[in-house]
Protein backbone atom coordinates (compact mmCIF):
# COMPACT_ATOMS: atom_id res chain seq x y z
CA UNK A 1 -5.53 94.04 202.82
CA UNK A 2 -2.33 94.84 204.27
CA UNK A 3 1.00 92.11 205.05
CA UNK A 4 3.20 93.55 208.11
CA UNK A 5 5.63 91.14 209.69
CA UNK A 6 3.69 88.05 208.28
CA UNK A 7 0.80 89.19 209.48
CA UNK A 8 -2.42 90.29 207.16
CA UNK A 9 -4.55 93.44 208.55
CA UNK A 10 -7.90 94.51 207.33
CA UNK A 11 -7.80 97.35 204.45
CA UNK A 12 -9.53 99.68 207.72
CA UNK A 13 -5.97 99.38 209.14
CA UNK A 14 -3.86 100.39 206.57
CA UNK A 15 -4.11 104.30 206.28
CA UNK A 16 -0.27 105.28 208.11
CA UNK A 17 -0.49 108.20 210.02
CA UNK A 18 1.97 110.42 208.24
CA UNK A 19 0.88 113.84 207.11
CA UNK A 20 0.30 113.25 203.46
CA UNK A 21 -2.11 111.07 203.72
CA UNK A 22 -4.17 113.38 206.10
CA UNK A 23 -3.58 117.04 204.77
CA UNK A 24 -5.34 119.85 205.67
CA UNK A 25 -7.66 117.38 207.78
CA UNK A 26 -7.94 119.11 210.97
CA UNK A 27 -9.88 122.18 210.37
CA UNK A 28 -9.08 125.74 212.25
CA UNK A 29 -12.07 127.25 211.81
CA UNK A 30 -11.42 131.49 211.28
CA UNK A 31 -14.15 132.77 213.33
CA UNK A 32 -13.41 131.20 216.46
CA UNK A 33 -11.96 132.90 219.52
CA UNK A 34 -8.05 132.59 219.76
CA UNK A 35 -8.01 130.16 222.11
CA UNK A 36 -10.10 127.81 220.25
CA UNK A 37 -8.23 128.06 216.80
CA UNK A 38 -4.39 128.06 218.98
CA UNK A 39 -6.20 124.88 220.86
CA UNK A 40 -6.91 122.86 217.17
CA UNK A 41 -4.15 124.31 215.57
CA UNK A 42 -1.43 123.31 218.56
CA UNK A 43 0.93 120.14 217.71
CA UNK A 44 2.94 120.08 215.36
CA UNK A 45 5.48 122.55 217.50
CA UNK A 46 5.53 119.59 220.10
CA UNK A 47 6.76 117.02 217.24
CA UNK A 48 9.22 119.26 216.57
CA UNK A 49 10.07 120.20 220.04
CA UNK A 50 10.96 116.64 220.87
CA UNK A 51 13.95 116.64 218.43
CA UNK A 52 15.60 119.35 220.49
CA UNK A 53 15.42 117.68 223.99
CA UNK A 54 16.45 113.89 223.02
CA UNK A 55 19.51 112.10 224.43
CA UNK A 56 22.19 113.93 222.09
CA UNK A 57 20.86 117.43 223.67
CA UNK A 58 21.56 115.51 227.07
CA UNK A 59 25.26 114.74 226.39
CA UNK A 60 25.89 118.26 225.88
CA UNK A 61 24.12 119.71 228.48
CA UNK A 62 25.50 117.10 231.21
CA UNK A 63 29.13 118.22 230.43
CA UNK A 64 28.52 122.24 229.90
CA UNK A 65 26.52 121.93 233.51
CA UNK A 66 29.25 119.91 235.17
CA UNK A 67 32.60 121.23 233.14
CA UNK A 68 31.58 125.15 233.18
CA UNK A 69 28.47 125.31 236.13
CA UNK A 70 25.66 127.84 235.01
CA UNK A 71 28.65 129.37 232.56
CA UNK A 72 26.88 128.07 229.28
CA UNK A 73 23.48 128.76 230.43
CA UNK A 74 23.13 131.25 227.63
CA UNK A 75 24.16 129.39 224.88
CA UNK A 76 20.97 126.90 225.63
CA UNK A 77 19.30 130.37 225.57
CA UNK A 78 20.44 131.57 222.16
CA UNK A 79 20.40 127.99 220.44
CA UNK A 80 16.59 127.73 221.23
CA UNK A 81 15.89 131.03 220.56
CA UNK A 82 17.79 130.52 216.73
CA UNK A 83 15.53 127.38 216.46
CA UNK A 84 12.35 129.42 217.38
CA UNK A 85 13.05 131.97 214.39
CA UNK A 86 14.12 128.62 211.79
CA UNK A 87 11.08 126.88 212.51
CA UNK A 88 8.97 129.88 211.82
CA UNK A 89 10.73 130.25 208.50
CA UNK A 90 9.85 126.53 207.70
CA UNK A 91 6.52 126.23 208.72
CA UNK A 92 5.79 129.75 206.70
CA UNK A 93 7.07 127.84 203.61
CA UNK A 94 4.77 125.32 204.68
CA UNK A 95 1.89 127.20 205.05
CA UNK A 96 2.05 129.64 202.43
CA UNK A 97 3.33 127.48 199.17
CA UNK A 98 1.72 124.56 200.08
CA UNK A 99 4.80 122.91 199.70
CA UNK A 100 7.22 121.43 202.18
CA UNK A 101 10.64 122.20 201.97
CA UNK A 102 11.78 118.92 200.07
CA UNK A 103 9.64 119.72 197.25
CA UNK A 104 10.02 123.39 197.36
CA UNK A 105 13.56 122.20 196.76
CA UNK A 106 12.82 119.81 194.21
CA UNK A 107 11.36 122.41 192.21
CA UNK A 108 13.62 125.10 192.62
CA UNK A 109 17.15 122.52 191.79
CA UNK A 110 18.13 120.25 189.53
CA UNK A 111 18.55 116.40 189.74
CA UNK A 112 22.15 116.42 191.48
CA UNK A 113 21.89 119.48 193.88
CA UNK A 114 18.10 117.40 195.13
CA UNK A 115 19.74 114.25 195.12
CA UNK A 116 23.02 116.05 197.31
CA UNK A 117 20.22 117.66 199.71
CA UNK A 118 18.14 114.35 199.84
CA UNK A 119 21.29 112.35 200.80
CA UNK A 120 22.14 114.75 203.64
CA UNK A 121 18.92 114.96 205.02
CA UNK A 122 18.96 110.96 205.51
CA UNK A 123 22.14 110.70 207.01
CA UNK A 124 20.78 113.51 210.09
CA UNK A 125 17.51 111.72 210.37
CA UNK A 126 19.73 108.55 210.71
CA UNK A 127 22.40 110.50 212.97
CA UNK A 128 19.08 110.97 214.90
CA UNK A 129 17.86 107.44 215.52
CA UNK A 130 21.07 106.28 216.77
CA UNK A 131 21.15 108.91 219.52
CA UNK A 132 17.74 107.48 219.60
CA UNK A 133 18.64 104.05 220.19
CA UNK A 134 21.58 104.78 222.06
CA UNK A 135 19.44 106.47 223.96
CA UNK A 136 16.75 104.33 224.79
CA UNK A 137 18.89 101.15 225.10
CA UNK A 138 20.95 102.72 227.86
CA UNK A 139 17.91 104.28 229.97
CA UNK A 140 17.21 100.07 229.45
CA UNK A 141 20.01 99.56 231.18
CA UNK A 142 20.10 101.74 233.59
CA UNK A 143 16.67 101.31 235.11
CA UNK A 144 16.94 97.61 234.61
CA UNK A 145 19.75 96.43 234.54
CA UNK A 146 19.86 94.51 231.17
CA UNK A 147 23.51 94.75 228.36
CA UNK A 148 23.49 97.61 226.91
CA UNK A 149 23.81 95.49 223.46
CA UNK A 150 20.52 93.98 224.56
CA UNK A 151 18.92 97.74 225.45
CA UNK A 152 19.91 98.15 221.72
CA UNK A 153 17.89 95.40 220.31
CA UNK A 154 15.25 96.04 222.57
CA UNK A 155 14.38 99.73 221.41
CA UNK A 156 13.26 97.81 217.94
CA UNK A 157 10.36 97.35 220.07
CA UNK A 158 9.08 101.26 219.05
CA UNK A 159 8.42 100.13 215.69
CA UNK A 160 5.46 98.02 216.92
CA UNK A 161 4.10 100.80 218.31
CA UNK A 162 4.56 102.48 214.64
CA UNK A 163 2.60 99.67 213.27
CA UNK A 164 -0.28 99.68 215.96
CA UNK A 165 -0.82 103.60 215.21
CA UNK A 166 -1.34 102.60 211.86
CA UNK A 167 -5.01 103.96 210.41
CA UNK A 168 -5.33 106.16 214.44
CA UNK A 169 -4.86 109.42 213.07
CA UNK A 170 -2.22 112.47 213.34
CA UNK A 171 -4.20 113.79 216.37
CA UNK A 172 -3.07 110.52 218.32
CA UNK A 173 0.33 110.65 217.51
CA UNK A 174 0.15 114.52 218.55
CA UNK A 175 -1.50 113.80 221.66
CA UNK A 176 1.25 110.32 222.25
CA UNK A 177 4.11 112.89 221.83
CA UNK A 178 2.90 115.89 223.80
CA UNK A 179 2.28 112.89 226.91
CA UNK A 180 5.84 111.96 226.56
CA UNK A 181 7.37 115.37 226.59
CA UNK A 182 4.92 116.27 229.82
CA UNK A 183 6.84 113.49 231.69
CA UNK A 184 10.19 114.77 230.37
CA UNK A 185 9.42 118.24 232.02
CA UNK A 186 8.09 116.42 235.00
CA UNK A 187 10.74 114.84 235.74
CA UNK A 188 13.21 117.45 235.56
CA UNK A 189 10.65 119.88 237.57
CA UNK A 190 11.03 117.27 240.70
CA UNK A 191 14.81 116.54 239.70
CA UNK A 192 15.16 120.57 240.20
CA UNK A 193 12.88 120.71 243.59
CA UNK A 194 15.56 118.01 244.45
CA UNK A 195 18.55 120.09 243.72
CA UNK A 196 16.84 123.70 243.41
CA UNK A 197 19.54 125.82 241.44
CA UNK A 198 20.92 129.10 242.79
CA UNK A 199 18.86 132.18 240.84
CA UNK A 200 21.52 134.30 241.22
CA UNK A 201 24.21 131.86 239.29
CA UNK A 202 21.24 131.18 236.94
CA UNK A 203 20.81 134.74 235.70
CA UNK A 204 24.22 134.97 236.20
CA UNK A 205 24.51 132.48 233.40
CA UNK A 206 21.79 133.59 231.21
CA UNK A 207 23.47 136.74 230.55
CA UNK A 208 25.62 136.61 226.98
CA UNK A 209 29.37 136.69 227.62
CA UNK A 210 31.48 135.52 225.11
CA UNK A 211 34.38 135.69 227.04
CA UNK A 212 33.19 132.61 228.94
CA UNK A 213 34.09 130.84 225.96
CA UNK A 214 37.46 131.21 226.38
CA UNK A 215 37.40 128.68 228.56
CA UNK A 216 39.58 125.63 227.78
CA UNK A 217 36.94 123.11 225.94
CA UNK A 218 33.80 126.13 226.57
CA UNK A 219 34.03 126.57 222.97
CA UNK A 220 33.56 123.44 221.32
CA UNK A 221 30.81 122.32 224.20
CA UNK A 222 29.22 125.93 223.03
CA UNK A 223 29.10 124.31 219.46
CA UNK A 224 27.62 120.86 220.16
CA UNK A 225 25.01 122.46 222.31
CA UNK A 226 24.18 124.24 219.40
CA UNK A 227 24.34 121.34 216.93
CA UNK A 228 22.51 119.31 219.20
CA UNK A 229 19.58 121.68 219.65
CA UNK A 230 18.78 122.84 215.88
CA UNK A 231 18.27 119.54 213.87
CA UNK A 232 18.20 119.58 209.80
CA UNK A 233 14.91 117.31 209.73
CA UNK A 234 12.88 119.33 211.90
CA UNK A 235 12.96 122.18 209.46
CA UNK A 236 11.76 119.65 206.60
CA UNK A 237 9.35 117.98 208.95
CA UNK A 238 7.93 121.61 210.42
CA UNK A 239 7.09 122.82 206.95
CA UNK A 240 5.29 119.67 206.07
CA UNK A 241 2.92 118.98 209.62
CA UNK A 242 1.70 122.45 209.97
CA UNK A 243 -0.15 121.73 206.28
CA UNK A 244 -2.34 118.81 207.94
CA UNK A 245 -4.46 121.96 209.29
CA UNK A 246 -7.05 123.62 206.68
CA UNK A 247 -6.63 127.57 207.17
CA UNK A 248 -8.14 128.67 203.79
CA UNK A 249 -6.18 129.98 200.84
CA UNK A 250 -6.83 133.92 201.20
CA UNK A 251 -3.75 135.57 201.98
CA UNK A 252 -5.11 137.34 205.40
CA UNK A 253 -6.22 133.73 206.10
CA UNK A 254 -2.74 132.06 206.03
CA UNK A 255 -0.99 135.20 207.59
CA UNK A 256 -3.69 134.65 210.59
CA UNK A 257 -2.43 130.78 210.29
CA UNK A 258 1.12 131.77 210.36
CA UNK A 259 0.72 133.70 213.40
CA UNK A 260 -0.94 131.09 215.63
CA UNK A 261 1.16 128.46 214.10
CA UNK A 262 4.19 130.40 215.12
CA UNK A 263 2.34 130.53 218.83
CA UNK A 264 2.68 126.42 218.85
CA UNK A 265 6.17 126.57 217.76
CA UNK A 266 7.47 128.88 220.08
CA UNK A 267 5.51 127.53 222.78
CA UNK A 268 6.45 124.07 222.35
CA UNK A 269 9.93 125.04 221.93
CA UNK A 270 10.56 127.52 225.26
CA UNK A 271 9.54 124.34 226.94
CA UNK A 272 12.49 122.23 225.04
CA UNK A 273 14.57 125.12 226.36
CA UNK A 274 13.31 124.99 229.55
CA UNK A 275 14.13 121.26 229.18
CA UNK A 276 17.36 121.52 227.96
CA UNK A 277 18.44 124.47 231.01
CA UNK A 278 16.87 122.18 233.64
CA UNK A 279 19.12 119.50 232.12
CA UNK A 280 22.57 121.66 232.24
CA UNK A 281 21.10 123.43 235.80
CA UNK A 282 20.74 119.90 237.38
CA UNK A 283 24.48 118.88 235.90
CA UNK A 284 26.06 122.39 237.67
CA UNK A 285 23.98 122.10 241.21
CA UNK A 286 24.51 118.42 241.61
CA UNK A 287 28.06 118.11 240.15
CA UNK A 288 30.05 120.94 239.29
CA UNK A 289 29.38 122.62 243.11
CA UNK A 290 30.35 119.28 244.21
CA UNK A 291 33.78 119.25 242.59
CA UNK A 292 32.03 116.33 239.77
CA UNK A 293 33.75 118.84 236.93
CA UNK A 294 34.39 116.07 234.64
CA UNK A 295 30.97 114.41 234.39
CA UNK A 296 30.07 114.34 230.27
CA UNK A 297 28.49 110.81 230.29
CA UNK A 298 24.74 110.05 230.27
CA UNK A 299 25.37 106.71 232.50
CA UNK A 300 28.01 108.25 234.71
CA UNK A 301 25.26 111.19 235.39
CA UNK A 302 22.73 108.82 236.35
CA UNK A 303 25.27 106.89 238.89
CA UNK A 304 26.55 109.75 240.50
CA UNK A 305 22.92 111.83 240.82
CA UNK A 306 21.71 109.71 243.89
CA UNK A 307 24.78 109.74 246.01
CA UNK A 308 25.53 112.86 245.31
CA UNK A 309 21.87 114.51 245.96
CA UNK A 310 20.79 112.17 248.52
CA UNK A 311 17.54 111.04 247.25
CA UNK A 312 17.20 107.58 245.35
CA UNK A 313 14.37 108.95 243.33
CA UNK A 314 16.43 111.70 241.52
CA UNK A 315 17.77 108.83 239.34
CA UNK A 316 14.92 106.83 238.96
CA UNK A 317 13.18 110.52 237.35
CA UNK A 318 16.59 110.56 235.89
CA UNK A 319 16.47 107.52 233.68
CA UNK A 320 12.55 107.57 233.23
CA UNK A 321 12.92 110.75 231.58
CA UNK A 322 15.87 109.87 229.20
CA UNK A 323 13.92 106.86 228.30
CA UNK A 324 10.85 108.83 227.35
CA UNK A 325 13.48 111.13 225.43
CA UNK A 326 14.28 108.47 223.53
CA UNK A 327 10.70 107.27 222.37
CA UNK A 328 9.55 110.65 221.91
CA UNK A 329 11.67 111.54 218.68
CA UNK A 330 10.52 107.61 217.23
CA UNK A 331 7.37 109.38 215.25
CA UNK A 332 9.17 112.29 214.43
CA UNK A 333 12.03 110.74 212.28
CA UNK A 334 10.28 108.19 210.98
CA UNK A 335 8.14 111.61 209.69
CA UNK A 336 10.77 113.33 208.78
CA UNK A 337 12.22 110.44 206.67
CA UNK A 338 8.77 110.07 204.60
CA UNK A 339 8.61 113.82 204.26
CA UNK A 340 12.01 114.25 202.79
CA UNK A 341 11.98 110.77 200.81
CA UNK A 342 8.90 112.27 198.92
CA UNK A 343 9.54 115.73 198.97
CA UNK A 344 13.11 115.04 197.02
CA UNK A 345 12.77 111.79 195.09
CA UNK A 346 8.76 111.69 194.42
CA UNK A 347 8.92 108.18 196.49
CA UNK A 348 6.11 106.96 198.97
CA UNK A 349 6.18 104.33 201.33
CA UNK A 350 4.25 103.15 204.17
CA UNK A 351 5.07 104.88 207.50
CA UNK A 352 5.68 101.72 209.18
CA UNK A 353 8.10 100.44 206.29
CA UNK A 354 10.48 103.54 206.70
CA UNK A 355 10.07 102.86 210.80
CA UNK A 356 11.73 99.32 210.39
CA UNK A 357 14.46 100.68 207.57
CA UNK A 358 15.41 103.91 209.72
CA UNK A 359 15.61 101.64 213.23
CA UNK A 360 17.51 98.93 211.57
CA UNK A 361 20.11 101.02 209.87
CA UNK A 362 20.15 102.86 213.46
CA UNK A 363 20.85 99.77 215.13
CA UNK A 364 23.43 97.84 213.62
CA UNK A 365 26.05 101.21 213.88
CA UNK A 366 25.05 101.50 217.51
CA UNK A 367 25.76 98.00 218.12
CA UNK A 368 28.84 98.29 215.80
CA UNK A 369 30.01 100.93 218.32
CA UNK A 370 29.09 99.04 221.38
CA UNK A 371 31.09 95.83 220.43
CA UNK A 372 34.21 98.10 219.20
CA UNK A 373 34.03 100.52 222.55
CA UNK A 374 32.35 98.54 225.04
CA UNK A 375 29.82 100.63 227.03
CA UNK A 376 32.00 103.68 227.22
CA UNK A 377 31.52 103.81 223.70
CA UNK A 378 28.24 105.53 223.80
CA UNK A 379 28.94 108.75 225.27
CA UNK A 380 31.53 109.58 222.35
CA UNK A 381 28.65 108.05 219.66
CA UNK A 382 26.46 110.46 220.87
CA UNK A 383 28.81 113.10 220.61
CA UNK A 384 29.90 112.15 217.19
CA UNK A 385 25.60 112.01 216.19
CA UNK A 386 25.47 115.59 217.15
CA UNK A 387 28.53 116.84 215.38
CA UNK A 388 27.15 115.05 211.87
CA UNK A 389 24.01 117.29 212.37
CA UNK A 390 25.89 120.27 212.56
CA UNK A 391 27.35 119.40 209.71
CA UNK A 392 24.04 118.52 207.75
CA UNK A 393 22.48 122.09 209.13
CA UNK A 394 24.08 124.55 206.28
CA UNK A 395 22.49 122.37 203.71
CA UNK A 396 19.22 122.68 204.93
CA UNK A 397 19.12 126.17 205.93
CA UNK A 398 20.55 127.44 202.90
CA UNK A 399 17.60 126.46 200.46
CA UNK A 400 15.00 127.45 203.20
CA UNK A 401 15.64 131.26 203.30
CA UNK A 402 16.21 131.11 200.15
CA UNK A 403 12.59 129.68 199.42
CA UNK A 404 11.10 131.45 202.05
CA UNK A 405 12.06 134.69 200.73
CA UNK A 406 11.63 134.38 197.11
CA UNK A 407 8.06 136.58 196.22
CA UNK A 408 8.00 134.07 192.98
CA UNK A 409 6.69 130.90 195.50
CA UNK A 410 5.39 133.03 198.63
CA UNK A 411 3.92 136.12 197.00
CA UNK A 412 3.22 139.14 199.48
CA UNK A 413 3.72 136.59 202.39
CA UNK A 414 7.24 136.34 201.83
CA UNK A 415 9.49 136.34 205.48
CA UNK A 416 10.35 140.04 205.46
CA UNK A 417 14.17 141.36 205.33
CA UNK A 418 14.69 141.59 209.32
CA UNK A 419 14.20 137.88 209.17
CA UNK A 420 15.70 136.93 206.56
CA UNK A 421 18.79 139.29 207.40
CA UNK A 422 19.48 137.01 211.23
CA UNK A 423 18.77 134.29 209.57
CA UNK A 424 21.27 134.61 206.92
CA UNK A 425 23.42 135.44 210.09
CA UNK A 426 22.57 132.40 212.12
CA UNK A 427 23.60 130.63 208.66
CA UNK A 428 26.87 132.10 208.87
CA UNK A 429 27.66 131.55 212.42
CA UNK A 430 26.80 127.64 212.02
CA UNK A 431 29.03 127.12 209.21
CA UNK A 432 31.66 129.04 210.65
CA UNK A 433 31.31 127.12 213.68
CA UNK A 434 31.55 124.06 211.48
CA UNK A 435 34.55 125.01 209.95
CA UNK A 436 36.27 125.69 213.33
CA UNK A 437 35.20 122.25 214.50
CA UNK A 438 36.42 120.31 211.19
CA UNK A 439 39.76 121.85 211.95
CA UNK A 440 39.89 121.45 215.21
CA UNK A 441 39.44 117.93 214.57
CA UNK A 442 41.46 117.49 211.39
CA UNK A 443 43.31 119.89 211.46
């Protein structure tokens, strides 16, 4: 028998739906056409995808679509495409040692450097959840009406849903997430029928050109686009959810695993690109060639898109989809959190249990916020959630190529040089970005 919230459940009910306690339970059978095995294997790139489209990805993309037009286009481009080759790297560790990244790390560090790594890794899943909340609680307010502060204390509801999942199954949550992030992309397909973008401007804008970045602002928008879209969790989560499929121990086995697994992720994150563009295309067609240049809000966004485009229903998609943004990423951090909490410090608690800790410590800095700033508070919050996962992003990258290319854990399926070699670029890049942005702001 179980006690949640006073209330006592049948023993039945009490398995959580986290990937420990269902590994390797979906099998991807190694005779089976492509299709089949890509069709049992595919998931765990969509709980992963969701990080990079929730609200914080929003902020950035509103202001780089209305500040700079299709300018920044590219950066979207290259941020998802860096995530594509991290997330392979993860979910190879994954796959391969048997081991997610947390306790690849535990093994390979001592007490303090775990303990450093652990500590990080917390404060991005929790940088997370407040966009989360923030999130949620205004698309609350926007479609109905309701305080924001209210919205807030309202988005506590997800962790109900937490608790009903409990004893359903990974497959459910899978199949919960990848409904979700369908009416994301619907809603942004009918939001750009509304306001179709120019293809000209939007090739235009997919083609790399640094100079762009010259730009008063471009630069530091270019950096929270790119701190917004590669999350520090994911790559702990990634490497732990691709284990809760069997795909035999044999090394051709797993290399055939790796492959389709990198299918899913890729997959599943072109269409959080796709996402993310039709987020900054929408901003540039319906503001920035309407003179709306200084549009970086969320709220402000969703006031101006009607007026501006004509049709009531491209803010009603507007707010449905930010809302869905919002409850999308609940399973994934509260995922995340388990997977790094026992990965680093050997500690296992109920999936449900770290839903209520990680939303409550979410919530009382977002209402914090809201009572210091008022409303207009939450556009800077969001901002401020996105630069602390830049910040967290070295730390976790670091020990992953370093695991993923050491032969002593992976063998003969270690990533191979060309890999490892951008990645240890990529690594570079990010904390140099970092450092440009700490002095920028402290400096």
């Amino acid at each position: 028998m179980a006690t949640i919230l006073g209330l006592t459940l049948p023993a039945t009910a009490t398995a959580p739906f986290c990937p420990s306690e269902v590994e390797g339970s979906i099998a991807v059978p190694q005779g089976a056409p492509l299709l089949q095995r890509l069709a049992r294997f595919a998931g765990p790139g969509l709980l992963v995808a969701v990080g990079y489209m929730d609200p914080g990805n929003w902020a950035t993309d509103i202001a780089a679509g209305s500040g700079y037009g299709f300018d920044l286009l590219f950066v979207v481009a290259a941020a998802s495409l860096a995530a594509i080759l991290l997330q392979s790297l993860a979910l190879r560790v994954g796959l391969v040692s048997g081991l997610d990244l947390a306790q690849a790390c535990r093994q390979r560090y001592g007490k303090a450097a775990n303990l450093t790594l652990w500590a990080l890794a917390e404060i991005a899943i929790l940088a997370t959840d407040v966009a989360e909340v923030l999130g949620g609680a205004l698309a609350i307010k926007l479609l109905f009406g309701l305080p924001l502060w209210l919205g807030i204390l309202l988005t506590a509801g997800d962790m109900l849903l937490v608790i009903g999942l409990k004893g359903r199954g990974f497959r459910q949550v899978e199949a919960i997430v990848g409904a979700l992030v369908a009416t994301i992309a619907l809603c942004f397909l009918v939001e750009l029928l509304i306001v179709p973008p120019d293809p000209a401007a939007v090739a235009h804008g997919l083609v790399p050109d640094l100079g762009r970045l010259s730009q008063p602002g471009a630069l530091a928008i270019a950096i929270g686009i790119i701190g917004a879209t590669v999350m520090p969790h994911n790559l702990y989560l990634h490497s732990s959810i691709v284990q809760t499929r069997s795909v035999g121990t044999a090394p051709g086995e797993k290399r055939r695993a790796i492959r389709i697994a990198n299918l899913d992720s890729a997959v599943a994150l072109v269409i959080a690109m796709l996402v993310n563009g039709a987020i900054l295309m929408l901003a540039a067609g319906a503001f920035h060639a309407n003179g709306h240049v200084a549009v970086t809000g969320i709220d402000e966004a969703y006031r101006l898109l009607s007026p501006v485009t004509g049709a009531g229903a491209a803010a009603l998609l507007f707010g449905i989809a930010l809302f869905a943004s919002g409850q999308s990423s609940t399973f994934t951090g509260t995922i995340a959190g388990q997977v790094v909490l026992e990965g680093f410090l050997k500690l296992s608690i109920p999936c449900w249990q770290r839903r209520v800790i990680t939303r409550i410590a979410a919530i009382v800095p977002a209402l914090a916020g809201v009572a210091l700033w008022g409303d207009g508070g939450v556009g800077p919050m969001l901002v401020l959630s996105q630069i602390v996962l830049s910040l967290q992003l070295p730390f976790a990258i670091w020990p992953l190529i370093r695991i993923v290319s050491d032969r002593r854990v992976m063998g003969s399926l270690a990533a191979r040089w060309p890999s490892v070699a951008l990645a240890w670029c990529l690594f570079a890049i990010i904390a140099g970005a970092n450092m440009w942005l700490l002095v920028s702001l402290f400096g």
